[in-house]
Protein backbone atom coordinates (compact mmCIF):
# COMPACT_ATOMS: atom_id res chain seq x y z
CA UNK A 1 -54.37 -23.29 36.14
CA UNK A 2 -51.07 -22.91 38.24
CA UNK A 3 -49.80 -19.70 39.21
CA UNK A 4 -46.99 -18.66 36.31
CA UNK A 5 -44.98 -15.66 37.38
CA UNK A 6 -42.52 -13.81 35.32
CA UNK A 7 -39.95 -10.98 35.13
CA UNK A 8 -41.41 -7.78 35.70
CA UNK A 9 -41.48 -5.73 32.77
CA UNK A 10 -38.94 -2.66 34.70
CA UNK A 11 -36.31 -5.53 35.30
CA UNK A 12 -36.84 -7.09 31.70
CA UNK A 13 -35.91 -3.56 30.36
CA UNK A 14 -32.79 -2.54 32.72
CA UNK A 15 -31.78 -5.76 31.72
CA UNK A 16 -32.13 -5.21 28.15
CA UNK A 17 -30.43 -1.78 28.06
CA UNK A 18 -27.36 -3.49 30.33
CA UNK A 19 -26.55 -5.89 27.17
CA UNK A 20 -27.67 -3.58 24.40
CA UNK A 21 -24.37 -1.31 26.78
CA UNK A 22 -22.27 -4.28 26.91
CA UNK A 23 -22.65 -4.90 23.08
CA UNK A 24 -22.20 -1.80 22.53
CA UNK A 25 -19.24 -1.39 24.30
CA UNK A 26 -17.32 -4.51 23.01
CA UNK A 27 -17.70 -2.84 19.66
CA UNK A 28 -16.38 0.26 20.25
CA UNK A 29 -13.12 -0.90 21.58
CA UNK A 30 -12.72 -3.13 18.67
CA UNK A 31 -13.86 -0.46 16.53
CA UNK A 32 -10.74 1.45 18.34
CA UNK A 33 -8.71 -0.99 17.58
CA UNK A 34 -9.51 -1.62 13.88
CA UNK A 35 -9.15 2.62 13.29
CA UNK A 36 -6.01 2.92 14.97
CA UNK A 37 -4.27 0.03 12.73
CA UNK A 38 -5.82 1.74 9.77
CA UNK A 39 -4.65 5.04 10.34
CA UNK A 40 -1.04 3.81 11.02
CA UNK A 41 -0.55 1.87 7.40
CA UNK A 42 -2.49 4.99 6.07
CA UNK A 43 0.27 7.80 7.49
CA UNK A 44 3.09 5.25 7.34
CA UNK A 45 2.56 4.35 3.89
CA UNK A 46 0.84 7.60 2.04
CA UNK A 47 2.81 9.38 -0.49
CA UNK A 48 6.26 7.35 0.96
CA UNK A 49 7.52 6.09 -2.41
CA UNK A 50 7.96 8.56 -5.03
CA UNK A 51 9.04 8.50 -8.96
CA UNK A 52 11.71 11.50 -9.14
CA UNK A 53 13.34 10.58 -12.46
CA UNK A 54 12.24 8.12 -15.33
CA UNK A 55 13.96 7.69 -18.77
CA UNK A 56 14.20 5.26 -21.44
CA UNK A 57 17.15 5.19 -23.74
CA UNK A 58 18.12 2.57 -26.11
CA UNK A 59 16.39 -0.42 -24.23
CA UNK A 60 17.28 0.66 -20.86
CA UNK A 61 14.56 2.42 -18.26
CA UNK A 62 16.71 4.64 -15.45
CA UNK A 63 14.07 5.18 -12.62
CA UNK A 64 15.06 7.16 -9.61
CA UNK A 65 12.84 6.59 -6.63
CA UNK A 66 12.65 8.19 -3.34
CA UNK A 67 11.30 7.17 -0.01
CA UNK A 68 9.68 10.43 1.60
CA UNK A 69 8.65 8.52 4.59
CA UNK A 70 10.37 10.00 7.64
CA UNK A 71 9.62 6.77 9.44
CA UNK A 72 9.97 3.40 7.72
CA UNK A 73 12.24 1.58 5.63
CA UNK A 74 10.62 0.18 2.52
CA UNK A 75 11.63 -3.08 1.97
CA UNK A 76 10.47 -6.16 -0.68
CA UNK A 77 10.33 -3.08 -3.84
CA UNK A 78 8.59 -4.52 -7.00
CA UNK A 79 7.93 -2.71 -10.08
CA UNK A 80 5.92 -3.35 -13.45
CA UNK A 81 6.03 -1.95 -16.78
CA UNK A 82 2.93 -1.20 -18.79
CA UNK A 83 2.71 -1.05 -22.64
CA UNK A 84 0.04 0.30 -25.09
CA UNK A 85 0.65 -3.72 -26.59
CA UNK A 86 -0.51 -5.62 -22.78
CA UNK A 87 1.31 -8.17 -24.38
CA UNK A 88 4.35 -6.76 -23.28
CA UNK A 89 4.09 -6.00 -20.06
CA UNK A 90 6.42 -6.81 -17.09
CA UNK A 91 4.88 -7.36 -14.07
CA UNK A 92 5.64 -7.91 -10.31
CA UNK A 93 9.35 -7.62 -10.80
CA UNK A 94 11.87 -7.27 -7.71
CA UNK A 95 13.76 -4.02 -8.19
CA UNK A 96 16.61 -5.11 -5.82
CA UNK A 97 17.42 -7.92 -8.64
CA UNK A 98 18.76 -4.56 -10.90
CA UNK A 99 20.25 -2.67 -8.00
CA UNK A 100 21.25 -4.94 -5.06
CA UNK A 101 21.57 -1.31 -2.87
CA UNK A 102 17.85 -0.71 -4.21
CA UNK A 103 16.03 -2.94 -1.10
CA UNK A 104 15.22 -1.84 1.60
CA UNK A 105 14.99 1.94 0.93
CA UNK A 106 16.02 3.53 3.92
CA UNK A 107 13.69 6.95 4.99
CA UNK A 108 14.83 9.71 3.25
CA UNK A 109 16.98 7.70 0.71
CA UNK A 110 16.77 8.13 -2.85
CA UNK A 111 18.14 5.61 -5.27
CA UNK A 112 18.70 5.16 -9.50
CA UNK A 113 18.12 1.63 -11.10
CA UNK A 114 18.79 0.45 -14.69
CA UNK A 115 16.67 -1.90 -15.92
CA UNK A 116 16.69 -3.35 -18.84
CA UNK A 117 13.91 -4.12 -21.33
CA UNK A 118 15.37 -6.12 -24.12
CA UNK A 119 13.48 -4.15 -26.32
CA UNK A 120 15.40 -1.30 -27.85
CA UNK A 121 12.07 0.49 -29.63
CA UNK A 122 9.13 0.29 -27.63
CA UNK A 123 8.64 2.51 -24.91
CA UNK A 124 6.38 1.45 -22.10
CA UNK A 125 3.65 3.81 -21.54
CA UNK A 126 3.80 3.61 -17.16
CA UNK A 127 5.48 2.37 -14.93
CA UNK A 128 3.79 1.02 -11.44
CA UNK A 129 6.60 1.15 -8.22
CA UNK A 130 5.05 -0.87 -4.84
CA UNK A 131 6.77 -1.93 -1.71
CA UNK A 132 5.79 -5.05 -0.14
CA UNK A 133 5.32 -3.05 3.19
CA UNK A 134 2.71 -1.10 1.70
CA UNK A 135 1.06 -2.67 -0.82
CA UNK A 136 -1.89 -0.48 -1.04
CA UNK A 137 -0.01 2.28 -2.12
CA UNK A 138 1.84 2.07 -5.23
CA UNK A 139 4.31 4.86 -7.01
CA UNK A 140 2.85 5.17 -10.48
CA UNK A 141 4.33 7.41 -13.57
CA UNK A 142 3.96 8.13 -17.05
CA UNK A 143 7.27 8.20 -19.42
CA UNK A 144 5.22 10.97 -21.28
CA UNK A 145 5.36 12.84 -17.98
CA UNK A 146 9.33 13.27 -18.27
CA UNK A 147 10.27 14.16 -21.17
């Protein structure tokens, strides 16, 4: 039998803990990373868009929305209109195509939009506000809420 030699066991383990440390490391700064970009959606999109107003009279739906966000315009505004009857509902609408001054909403800027329904009697029972910048964070309300 030949002579078979090796690492040492010491150098096996400092070599070990050196790549466990540059693993560890490498995720951390990506973890960084990942938190940071998070956290800015997160305070740049929390409680921006608001409901203020919300009627419906005789077909039409007046909505007044504000954008509370200090920081960033809110651009690419949809809304949808849920009914008791899901039938009915109006989904992933562009709320600039019923106000052209509605898109984007400037910080600070509040702004009324008529839309209409086509249905004089039924009332929808919510309606769901989003901007495309933050899609994770939608304005909702209840007609029930304002009256």
């Amino acid at each position: 039998m030949g002579n078979k030699k090796g690492i040492s066991p010491l150098i096996a383990a400092v070599l070990l803990v050196a790549f466990t440390m540059a693993i560890a490391g490498i995720m951390a700064a990506w973890a960084t990373t990942f938190a940071q970009g998070r956290l800015t959606e997160a305070t740049t999109c929390a409680l921006a868009l608001r409901v203020l107003d919300l009627k419906f009279t005789n077909g039409n739906i007046s909505v007044r929305v504000a954008n509370e966000n200090n920081n960033a315009n809110l651009t690419d505004i949809k809304f949808a209109l849920l009914y008791a009857d899901s039938v009915k509902n109006r989904e992933n609408q562009m709320l600039k195509t019923y106000n052209a001054d509605a898109d984007p909403l400037a910080p600070g800027e509040r702004q009324t939009v008529i839309i209409n329904t086509t249905d004089n009697v039924t009332e929808p029972t919510d309606i769901e506000i989003v901007a495309g910048n933050c899609p994770k964070t939608p304005a909702k309300a209840r007609f029930a809420e304002f009256k």
